[in-house]
PDB file of N, CA and C in Angstrom:
ATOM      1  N   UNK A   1     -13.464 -13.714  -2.819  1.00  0.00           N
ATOM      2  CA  UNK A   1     -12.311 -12.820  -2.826  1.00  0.00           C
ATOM      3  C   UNK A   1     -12.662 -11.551  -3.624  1.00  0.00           C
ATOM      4  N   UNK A   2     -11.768 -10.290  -3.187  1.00  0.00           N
ATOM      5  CA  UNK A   2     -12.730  -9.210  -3.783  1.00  0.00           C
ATOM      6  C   UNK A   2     -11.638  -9.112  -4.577  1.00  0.00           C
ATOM      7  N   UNK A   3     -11.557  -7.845  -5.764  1.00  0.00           N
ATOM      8  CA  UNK A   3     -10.341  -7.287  -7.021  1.00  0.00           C
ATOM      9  C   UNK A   3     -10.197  -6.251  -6.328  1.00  0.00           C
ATOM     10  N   UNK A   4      -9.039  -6.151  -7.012  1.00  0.00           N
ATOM     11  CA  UNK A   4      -8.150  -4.905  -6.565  1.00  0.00           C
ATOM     12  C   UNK A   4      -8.631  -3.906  -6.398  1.00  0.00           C
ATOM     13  N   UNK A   5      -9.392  -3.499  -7.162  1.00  0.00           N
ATOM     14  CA  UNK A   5     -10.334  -2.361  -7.292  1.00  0.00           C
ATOM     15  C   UNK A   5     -11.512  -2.319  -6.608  1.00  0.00           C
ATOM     16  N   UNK A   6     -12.075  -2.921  -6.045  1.00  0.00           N
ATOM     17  CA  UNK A   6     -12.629  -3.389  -4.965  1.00  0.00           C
ATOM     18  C   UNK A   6     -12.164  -2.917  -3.666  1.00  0.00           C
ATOM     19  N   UNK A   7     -10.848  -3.911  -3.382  1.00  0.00           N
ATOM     20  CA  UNK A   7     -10.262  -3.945  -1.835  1.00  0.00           C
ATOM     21  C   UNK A   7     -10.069  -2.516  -1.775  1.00  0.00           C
ATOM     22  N   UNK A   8      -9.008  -1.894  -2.537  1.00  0.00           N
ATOM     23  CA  UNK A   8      -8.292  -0.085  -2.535  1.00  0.00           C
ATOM     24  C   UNK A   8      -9.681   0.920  -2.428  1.00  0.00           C
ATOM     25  N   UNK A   9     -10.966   0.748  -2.807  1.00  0.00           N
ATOM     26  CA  UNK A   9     -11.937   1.378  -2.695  1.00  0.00           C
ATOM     27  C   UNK A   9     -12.331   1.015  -1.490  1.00  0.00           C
ATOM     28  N   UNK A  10     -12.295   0.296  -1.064  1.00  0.00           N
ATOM     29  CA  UNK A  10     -13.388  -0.665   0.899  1.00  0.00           C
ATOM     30  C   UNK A  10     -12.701   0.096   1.514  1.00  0.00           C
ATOM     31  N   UNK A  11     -10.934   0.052   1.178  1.00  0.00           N
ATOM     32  CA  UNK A  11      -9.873   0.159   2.210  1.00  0.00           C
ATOM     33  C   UNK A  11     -10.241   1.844   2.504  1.00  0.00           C
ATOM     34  N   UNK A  12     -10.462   2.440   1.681  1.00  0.00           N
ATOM     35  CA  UNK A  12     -10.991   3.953   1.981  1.00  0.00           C
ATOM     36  C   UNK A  12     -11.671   4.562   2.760  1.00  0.00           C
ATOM     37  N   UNK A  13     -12.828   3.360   2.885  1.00  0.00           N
ATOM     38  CA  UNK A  13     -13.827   3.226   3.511  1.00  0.00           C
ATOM     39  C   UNK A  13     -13.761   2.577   5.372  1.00  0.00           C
ATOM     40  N   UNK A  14     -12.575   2.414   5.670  1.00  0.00           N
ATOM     41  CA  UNK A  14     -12.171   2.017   6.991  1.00  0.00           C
ATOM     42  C   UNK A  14     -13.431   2.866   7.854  1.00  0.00           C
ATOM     43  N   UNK A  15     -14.011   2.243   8.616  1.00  0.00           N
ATOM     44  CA  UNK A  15     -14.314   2.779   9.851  1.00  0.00           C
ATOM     45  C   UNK A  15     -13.363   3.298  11.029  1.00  0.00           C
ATOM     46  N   UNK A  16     -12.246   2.545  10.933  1.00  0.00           N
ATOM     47  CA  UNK A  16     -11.032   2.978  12.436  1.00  0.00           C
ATOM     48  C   UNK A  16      -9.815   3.408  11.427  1.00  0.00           C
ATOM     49  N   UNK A  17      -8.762   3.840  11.534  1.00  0.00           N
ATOM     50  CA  UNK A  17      -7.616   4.223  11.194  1.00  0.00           C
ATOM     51  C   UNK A  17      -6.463   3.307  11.183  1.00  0.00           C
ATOM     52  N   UNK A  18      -6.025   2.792  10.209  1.00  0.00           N
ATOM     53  CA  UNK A  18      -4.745   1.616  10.328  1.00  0.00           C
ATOM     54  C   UNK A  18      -3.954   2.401  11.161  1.00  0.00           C
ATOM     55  N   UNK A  19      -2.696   1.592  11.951  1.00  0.00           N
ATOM     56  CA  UNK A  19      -1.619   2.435  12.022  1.00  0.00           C
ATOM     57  C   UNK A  19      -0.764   2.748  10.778  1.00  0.00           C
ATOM     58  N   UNK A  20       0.185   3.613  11.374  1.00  0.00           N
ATOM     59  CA  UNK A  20       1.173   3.925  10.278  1.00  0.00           C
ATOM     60  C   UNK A  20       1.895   2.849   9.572  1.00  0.00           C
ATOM     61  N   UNK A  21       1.932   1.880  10.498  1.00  0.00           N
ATOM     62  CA  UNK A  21       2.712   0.621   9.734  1.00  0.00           C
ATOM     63  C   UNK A  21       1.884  -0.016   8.507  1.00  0.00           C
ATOM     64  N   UNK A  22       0.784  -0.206   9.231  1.00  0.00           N
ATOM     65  CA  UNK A  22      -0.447  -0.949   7.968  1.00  0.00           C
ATOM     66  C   UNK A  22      -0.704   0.070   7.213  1.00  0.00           C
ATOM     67  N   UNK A  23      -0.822   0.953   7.383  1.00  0.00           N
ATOM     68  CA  UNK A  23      -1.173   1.822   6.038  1.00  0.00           C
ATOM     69  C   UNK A  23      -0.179   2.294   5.316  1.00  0.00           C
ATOM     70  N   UNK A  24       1.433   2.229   5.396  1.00  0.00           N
ATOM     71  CA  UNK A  24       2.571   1.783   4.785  1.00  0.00           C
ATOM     72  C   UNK A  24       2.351   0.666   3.872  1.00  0.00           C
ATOM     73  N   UNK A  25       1.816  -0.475   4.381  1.00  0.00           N
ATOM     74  CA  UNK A  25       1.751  -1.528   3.978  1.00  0.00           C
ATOM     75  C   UNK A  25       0.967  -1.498   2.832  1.00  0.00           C
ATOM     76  N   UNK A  26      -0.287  -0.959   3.162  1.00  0.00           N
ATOM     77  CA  UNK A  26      -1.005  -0.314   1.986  1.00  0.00           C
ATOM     78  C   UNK A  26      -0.358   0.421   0.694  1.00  0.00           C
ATOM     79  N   UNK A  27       0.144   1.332   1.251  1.00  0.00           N
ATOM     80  CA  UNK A  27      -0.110   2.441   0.494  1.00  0.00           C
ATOM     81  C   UNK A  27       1.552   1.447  -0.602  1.00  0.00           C
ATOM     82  N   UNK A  28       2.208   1.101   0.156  1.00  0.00           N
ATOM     83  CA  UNK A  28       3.357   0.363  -1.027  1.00  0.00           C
ATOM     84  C   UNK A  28       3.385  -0.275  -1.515  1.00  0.00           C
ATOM     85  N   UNK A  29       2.116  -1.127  -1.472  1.00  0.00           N
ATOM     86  CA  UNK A  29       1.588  -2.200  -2.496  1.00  0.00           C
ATOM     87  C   UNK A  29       0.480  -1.498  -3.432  1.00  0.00           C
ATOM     88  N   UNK A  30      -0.033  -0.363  -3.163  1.00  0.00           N
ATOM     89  CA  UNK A  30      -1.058   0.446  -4.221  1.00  0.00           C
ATOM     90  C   UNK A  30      -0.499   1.231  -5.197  1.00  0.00           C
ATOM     91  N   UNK A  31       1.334   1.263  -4.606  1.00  0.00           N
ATOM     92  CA  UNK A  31       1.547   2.066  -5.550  1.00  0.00           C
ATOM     93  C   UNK A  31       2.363   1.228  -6.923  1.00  0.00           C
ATOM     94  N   UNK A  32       2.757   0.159  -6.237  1.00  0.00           N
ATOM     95  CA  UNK A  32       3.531  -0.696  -6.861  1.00  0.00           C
ATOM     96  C   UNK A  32       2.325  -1.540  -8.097  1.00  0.00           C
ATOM     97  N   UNK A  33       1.018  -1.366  -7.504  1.00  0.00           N
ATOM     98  CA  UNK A  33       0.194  -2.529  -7.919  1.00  0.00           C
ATOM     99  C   UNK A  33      -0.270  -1.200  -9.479  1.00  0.00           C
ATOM    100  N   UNK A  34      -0.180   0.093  -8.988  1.00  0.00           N
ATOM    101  CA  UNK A  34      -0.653   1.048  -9.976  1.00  0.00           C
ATOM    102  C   UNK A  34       0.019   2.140 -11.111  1.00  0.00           C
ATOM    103  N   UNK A  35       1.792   2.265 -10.488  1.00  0.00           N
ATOM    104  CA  UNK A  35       2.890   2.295 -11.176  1.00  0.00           C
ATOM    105  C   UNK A  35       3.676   1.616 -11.527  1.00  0.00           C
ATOM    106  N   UNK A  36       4.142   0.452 -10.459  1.00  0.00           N
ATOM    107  CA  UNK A  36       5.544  -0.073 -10.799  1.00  0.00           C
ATOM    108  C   UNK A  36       6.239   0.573  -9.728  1.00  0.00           C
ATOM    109  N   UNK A  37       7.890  -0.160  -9.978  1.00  0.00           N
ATOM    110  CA  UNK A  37       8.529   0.481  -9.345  1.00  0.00           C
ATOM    111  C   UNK A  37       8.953   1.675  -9.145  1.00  0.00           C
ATOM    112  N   UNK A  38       9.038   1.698  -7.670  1.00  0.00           N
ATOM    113  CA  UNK A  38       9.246   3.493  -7.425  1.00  0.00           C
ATOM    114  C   UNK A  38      10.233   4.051  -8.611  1.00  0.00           C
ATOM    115  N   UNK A  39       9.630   5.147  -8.925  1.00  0.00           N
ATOM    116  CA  UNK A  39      10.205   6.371 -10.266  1.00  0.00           C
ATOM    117  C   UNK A  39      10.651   7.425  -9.873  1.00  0.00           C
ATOM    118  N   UNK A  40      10.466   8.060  -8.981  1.00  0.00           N
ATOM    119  CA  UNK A  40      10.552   9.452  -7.831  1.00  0.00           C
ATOM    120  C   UNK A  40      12.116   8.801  -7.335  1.00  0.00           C
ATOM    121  N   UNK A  41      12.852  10.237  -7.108  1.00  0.00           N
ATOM    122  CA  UNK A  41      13.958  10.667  -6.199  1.00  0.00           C
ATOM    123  C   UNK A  41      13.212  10.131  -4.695  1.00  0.00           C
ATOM    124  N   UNK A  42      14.558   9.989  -3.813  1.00  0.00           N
ATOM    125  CA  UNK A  42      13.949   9.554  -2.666  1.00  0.00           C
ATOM    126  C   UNK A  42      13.931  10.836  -1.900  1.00  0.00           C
ATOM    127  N   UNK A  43      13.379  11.187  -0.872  1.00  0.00           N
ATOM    128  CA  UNK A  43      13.091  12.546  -0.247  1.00  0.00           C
ATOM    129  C   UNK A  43      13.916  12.685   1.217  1.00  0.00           C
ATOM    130  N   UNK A  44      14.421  13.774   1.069  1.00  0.00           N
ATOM    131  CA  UNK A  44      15.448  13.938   1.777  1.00  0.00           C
ATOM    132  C   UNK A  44      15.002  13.391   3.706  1.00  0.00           C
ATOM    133  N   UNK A  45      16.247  13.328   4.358  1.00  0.00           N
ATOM    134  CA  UNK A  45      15.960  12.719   5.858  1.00  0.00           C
ATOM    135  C   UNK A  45      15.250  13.484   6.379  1.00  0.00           C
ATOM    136  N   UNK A  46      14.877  14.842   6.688  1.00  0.00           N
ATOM    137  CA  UNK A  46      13.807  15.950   6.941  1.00  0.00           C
ATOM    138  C   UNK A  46      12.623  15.607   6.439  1.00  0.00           C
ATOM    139  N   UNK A  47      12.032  14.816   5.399  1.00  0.00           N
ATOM    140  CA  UNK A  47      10.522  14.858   5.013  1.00  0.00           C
ATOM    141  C   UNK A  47      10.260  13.110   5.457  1.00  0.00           C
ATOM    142  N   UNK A  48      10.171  13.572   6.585  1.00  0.00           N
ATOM    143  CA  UNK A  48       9.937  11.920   7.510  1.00  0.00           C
ATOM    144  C   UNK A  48       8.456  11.240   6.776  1.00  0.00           C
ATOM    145  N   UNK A  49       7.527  11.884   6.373  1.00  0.00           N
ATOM    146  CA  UNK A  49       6.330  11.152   6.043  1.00  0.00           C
ATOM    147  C   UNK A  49       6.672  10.237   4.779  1.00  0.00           C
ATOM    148  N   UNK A  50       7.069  11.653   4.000  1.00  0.00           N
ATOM    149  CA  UNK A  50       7.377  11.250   2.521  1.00  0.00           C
ATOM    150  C   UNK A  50       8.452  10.338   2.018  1.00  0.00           C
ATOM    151  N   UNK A  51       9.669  10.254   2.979  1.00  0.00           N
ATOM    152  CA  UNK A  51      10.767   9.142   2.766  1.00  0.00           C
ATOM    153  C   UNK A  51      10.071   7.799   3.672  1.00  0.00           C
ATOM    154  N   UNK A  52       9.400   8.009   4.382  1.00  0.00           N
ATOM    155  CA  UNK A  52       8.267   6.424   4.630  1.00  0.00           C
ATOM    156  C   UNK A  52       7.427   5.620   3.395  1.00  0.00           C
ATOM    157  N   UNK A  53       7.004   6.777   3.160  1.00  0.00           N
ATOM    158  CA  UNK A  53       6.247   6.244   1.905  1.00  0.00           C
ATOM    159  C   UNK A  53       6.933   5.828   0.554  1.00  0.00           C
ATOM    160  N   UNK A  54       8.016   6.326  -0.050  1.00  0.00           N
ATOM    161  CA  UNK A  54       8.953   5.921  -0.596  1.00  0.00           C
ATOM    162  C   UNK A  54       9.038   4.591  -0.015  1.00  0.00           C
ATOM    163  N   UNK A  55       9.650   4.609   0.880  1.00  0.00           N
ATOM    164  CA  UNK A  55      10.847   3.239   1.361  1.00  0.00           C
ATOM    165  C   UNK A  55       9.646   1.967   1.608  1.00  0.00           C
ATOM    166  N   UNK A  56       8.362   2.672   2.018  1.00  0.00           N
ATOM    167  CA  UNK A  56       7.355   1.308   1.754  1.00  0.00           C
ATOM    168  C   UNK A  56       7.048   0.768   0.099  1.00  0.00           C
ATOM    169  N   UNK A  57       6.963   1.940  -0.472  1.00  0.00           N
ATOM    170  CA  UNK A  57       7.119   1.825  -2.178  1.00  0.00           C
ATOM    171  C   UNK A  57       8.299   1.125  -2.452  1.00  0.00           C
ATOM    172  N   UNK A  58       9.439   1.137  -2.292  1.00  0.00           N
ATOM    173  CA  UNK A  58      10.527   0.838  -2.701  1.00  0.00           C
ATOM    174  C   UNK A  58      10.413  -0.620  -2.586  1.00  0.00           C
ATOM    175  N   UNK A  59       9.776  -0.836  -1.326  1.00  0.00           N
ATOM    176  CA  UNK A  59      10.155  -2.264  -0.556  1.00  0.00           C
ATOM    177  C   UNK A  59       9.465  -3.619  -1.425  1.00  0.00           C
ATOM    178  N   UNK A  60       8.812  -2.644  -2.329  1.00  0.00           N
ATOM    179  CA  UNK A  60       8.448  -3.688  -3.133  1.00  0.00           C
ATOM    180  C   UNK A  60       8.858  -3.612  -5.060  1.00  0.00           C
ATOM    181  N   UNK A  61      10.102  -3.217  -4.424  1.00  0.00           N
ATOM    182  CA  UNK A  61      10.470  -2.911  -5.798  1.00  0.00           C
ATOM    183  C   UNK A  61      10.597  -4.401  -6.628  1.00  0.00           C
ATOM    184  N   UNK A  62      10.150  -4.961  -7.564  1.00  0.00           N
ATOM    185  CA  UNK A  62      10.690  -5.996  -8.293  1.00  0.00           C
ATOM    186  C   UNK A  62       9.250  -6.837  -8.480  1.00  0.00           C
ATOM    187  N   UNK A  63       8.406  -6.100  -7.969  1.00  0.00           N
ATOM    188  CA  UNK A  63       7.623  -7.127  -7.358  1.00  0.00           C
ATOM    189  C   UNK A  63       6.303  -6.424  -9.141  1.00  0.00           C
ATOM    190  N   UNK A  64       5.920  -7.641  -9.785  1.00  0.00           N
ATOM    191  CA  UNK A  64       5.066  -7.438 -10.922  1.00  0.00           C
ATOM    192  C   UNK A  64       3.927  -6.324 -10.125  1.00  0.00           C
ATOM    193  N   UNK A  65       2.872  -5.869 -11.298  1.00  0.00           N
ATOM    194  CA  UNK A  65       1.581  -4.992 -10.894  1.00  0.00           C
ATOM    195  C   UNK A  65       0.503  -6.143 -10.462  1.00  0.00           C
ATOM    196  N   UNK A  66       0.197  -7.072 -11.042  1.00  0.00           N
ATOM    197  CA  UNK A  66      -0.490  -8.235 -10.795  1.00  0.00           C
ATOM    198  C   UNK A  66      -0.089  -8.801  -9.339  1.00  0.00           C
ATOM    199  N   UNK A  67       1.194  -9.052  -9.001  1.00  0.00           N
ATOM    200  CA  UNK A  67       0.885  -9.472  -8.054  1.00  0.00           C
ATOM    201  C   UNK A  67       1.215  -8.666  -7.046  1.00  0.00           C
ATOM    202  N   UNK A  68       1.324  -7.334  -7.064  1.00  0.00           N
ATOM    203  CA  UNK A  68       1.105  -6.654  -6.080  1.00  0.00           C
ATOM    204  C   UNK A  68      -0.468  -6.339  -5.850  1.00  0.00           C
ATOM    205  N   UNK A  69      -1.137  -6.893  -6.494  1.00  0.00           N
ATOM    206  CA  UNK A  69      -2.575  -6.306  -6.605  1.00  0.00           C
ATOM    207  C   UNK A  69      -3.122  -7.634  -5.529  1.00  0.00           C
ATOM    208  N   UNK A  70      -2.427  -8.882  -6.092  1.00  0.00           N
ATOM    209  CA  UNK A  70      -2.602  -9.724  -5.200  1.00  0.00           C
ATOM    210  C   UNK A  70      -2.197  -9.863  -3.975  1.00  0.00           C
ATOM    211  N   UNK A  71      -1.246  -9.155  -3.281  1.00  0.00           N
ATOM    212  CA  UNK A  71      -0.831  -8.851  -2.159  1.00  0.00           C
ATOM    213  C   UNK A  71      -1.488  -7.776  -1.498  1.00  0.00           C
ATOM    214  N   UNK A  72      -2.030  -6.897  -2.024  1.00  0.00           N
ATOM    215  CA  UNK A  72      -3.165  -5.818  -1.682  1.00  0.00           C
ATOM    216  C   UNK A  72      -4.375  -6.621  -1.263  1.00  0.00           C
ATOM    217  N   UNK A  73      -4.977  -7.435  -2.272  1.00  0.00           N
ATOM    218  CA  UNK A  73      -6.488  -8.021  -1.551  1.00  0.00           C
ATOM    219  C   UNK A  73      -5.876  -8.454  -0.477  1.00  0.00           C
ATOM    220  N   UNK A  74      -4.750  -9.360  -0.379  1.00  0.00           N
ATOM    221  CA  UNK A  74      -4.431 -10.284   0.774  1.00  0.00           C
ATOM    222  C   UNK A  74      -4.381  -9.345   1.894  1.00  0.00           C
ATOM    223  N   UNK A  75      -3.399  -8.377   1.992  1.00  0.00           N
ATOM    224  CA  UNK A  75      -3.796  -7.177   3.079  1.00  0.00           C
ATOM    225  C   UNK A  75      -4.806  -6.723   3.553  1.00  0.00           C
ATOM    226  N   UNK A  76      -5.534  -6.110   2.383  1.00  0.00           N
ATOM    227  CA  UNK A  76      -7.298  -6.035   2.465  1.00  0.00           C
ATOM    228  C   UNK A  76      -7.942  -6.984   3.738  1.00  0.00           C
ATOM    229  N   UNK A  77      -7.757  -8.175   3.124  1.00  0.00           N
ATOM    230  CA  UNK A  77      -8.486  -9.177   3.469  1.00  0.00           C
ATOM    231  C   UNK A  77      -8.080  -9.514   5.010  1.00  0.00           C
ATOM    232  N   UNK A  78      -6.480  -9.704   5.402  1.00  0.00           N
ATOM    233  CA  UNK A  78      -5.998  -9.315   6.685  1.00  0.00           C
ATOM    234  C   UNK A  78      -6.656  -8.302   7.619  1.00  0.00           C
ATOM    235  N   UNK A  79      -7.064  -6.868   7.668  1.00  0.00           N
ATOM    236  CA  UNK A  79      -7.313  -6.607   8.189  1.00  0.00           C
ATOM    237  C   UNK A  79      -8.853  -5.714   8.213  1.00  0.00           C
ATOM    238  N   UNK A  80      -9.606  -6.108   7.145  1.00  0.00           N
ATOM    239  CA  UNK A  80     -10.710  -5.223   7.197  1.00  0.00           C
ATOM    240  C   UNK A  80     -11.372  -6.071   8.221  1.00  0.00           C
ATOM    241  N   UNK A  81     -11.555  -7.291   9.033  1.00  0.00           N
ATOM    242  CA  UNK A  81     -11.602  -7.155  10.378  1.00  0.00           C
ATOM    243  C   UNK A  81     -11.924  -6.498  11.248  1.00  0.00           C
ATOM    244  N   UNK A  82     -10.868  -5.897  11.340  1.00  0.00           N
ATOM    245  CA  UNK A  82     -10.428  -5.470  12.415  1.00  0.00           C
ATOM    246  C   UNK A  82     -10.620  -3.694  11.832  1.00  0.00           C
ATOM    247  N   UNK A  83     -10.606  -3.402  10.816  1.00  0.00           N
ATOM    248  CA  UNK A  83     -11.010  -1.879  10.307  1.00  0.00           C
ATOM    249  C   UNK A  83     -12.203  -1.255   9.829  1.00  0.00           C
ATOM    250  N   UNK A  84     -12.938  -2.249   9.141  1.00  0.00           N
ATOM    251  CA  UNK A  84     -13.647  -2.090   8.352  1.00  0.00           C
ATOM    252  C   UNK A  84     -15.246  -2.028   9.301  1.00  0.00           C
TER     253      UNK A  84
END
């Protein structure tokens, strides 16, 4: 099994492009695993990228840094497969 720091560095390294969903998936467990819960205002209905990324952040609001880190390899590990 690889560390967190590990998987978030490979995951960079994709050969193909997640979709938007998986890399949601990503990106709201990297932020959760590296801040905490979302801290930021949410961004208005016009900034469609940026209120995605929020609301994938959000979605893991409650959720410790540890084990969002552990839910990151597990993602990692899901699809570098198929990306990597």
């Amino acid at each position: 099994m690889v560390s967190f720091e590990e998987a978030s560095e490979l995951a960079k390294k994709f050969t193909k492009k997640p979709t938007d969903a998986e890399f949601l998936e990503f990106y709201g467990l990297f932020k959760q695993a590296t801040v905490g819960d979302v801290n930021i205002d949410k961004p208005g209905a016009l900034a469609l990228k940026e209120k995605a990324k929020y609301e994938a952040w959000s979605s893991n609001k409650g959720l410790s840094k540890e084990a969002a880190k552990e839910a990151y390899v597990k993602v990692y590990e899901k699809y570098a497969p198929k990306y990597a």
